[in-house]
Protein backbone atom coordinates (compact mmCIF):
# COMPACT_ATOMS: atom_id res chain seq x y z
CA UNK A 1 -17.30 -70.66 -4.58
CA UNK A 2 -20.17 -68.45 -5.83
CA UNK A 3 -21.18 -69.65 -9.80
CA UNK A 4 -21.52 -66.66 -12.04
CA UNK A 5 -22.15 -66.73 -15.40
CA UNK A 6 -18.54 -66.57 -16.58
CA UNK A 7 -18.53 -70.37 -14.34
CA UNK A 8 -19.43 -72.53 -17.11
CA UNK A 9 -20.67 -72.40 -19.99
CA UNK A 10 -23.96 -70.57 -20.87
CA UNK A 11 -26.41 -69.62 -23.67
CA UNK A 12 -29.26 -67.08 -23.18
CA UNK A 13 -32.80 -68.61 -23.04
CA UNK A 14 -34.39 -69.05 -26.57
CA UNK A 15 -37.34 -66.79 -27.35
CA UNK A 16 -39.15 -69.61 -27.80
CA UNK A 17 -40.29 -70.19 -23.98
CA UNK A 18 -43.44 -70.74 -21.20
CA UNK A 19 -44.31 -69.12 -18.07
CA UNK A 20 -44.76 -71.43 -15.93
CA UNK A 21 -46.86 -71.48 -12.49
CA UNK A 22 -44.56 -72.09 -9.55
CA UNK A 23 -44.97 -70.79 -6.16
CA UNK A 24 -42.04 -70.63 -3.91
CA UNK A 25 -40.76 -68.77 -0.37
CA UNK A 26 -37.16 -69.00 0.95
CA UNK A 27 -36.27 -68.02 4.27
CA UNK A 28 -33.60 -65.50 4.85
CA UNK A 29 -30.98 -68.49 4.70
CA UNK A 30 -32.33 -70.31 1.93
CA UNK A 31 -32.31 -67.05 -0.19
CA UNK A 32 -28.40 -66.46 0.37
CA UNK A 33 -28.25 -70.30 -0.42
CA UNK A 34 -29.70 -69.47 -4.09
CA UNK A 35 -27.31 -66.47 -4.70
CA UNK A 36 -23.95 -69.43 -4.61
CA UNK A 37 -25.29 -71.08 -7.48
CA UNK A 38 -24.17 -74.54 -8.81
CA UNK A 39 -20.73 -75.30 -10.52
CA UNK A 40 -20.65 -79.07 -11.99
CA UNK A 41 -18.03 -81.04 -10.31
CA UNK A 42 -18.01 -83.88 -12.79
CA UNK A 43 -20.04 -85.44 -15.72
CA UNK A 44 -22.48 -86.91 -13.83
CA UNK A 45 -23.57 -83.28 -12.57
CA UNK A 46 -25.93 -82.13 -15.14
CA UNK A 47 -26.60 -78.61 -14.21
CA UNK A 48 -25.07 -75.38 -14.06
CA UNK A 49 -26.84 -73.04 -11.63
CA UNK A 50 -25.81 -69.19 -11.15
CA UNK A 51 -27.83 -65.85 -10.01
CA UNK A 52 -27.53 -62.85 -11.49
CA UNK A 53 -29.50 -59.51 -11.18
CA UNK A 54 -32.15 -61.48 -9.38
CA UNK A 55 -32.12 -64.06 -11.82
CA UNK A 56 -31.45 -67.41 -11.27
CA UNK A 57 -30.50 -69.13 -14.59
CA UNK A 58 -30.34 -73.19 -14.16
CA UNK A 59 -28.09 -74.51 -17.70
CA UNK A 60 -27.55 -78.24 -18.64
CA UNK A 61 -23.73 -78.56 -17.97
CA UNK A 62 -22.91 -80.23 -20.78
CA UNK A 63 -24.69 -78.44 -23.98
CA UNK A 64 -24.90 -74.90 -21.67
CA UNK A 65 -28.57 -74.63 -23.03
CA UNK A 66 -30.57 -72.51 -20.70
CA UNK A 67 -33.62 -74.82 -19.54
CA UNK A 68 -35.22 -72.75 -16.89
CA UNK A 69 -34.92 -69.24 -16.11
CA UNK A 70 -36.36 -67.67 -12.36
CA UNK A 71 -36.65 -63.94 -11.40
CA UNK A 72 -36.80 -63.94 -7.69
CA UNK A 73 -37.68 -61.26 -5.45
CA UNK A 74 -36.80 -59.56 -2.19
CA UNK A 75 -39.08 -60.24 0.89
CA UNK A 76 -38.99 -58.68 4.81
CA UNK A 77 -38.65 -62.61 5.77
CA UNK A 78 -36.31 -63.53 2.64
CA UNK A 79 -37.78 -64.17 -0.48
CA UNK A 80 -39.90 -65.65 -3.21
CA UNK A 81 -40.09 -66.92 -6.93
CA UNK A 82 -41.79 -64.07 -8.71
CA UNK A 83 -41.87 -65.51 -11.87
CA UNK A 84 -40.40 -69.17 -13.71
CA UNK A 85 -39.72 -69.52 -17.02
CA UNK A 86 -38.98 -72.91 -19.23
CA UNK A 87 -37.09 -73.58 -23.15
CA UNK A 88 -39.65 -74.71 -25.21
CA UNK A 89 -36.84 -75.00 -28.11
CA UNK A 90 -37.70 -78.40 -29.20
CA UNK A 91 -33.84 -78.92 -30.80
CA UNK A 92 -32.60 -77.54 -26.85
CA UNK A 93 -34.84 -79.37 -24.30
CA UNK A 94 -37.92 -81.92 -25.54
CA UNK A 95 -40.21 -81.75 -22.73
CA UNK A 96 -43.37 -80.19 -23.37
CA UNK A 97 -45.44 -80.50 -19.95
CA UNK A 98 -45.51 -77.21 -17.86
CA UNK A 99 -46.74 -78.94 -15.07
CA UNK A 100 -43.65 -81.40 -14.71
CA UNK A 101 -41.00 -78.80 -15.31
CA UNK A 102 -42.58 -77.10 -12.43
CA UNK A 103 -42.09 -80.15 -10.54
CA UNK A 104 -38.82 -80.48 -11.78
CA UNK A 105 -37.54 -76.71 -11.47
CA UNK A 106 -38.76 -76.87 -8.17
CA UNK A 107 -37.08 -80.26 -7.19
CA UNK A 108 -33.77 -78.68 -8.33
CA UNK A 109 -33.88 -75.52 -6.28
CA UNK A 110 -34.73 -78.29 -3.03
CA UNK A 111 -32.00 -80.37 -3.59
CA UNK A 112 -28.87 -78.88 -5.85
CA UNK A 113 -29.72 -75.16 -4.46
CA UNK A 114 -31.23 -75.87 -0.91
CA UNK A 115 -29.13 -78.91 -0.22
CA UNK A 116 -32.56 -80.68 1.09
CA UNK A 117 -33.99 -84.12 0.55
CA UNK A 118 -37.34 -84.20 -2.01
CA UNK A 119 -38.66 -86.85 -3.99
CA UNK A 120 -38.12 -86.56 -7.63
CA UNK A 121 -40.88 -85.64 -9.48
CA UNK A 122 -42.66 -88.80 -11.71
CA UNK A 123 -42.89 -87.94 -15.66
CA UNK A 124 -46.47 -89.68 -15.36
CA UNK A 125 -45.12 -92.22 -18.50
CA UNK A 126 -45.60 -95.98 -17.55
CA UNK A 127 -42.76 -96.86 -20.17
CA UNK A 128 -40.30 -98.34 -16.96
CA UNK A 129 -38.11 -95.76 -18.22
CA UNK A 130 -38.10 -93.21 -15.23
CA UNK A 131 -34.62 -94.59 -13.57
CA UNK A 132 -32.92 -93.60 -16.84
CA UNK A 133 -34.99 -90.76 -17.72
CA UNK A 134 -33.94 -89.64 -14.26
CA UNK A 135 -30.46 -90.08 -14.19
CA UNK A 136 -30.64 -88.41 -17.39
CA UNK A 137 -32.26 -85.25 -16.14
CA UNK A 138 -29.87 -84.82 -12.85
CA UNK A 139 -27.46 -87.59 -12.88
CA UNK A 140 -25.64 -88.17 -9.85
CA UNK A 141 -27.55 -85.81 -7.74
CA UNK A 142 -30.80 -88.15 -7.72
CA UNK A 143 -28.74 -90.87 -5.86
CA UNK A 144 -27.85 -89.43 -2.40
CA UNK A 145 -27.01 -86.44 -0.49
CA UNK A 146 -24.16 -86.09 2.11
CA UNK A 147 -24.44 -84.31 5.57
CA UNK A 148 -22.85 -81.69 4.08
CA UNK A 149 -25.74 -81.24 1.42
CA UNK A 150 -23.19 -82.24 -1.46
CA UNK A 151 -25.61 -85.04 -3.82
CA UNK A 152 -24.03 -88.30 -4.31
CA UNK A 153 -20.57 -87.03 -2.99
CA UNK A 154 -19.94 -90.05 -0.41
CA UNK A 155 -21.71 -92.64 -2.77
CA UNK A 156 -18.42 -93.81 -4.07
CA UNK A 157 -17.08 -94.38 -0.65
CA UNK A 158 -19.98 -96.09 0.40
CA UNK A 159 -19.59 -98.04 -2.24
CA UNK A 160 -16.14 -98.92 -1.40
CA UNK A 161 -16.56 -99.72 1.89
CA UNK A 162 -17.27 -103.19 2.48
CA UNK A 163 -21.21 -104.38 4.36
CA UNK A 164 -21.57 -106.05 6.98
CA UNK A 165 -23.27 -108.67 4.33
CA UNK A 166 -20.17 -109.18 2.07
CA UNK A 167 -17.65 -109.06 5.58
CA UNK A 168 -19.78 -112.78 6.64
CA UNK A 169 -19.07 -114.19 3.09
């Protein structure tokens, strides 16, 4: 099902946002892959994704804060990013490094738009904090993807299913 806006729940961008530098190209099947959008299945999905007017507007699925905002735009091969935007509404989303969000805005469109593997981008703080500052970010989606592109939607099968390990005990 294609996410629209009326998917989830959504609040504009604040005013109080930065441009930030991302490059990006998407093949002809890659761009129809950005028009369905994301629609959280569960609580562990922590974004809301949907395009409209050649916007793509990426939410946090539980508050419905807007966190990045991306105006793409119509090539002969597909299409590209033209321009990326990030909430710099301190009370809405506490990051303050362009450079990461671009990391991280990009990492998102790769694996919850995309539906392909990429490494998730480090914060760069050596506090041994990153699992849960991950997990916080994207929740379930930084554990695994199926061959179906869904993130983490066989890990509690896998989980259930008993190793070879724990079948010699």
């Amino acid at each position: 099902m294609k996410a629209t806006s009326r998917s989830w729940k959504a609040e504009p961008l604040p005013a109080n946002r930065a441009r930030l530098k991302l490059e990006h190209a998407f093949s002809a099947p890659e761009w129809d892959a950005l028009q369905q959008g994301v629609i959280p299945e569960e609580m562990e999905d922590k974004w809301f994704i949907y395009e409209e007017r050649g916007w793509l507007y990426f939410h946090r699925s539980w508050t419905g804060f807007c966190v990045f905002q991306v105006q793409l735009k119509k090539t002969p091969t597909g299409g590209e990013i033209a321009e990326a935007w990030v909430n710099r509404n301190r009370e809405q989303y506490t990051c303050v490094d362009d450079a990461y969000d671009a990391r991280l805005l990009s990492w998102l469109i790769d694996v919850l738009l995309l539906k392909r593997p990429a490494l998730f981008p480090d914060s760069g703080q050596l506090d041994g904090m990153e699992p849960l500052r991950q997990w916080s970010s994207v929740g379930r989606a930084m554990l695994a993807h199926d061959n179906d592109g869904r993130a983490a939607a066989g890990l509690d099968e896998a989980m259930r299913k008993p190793t070879e390990d724990s079948e010699e005990n």
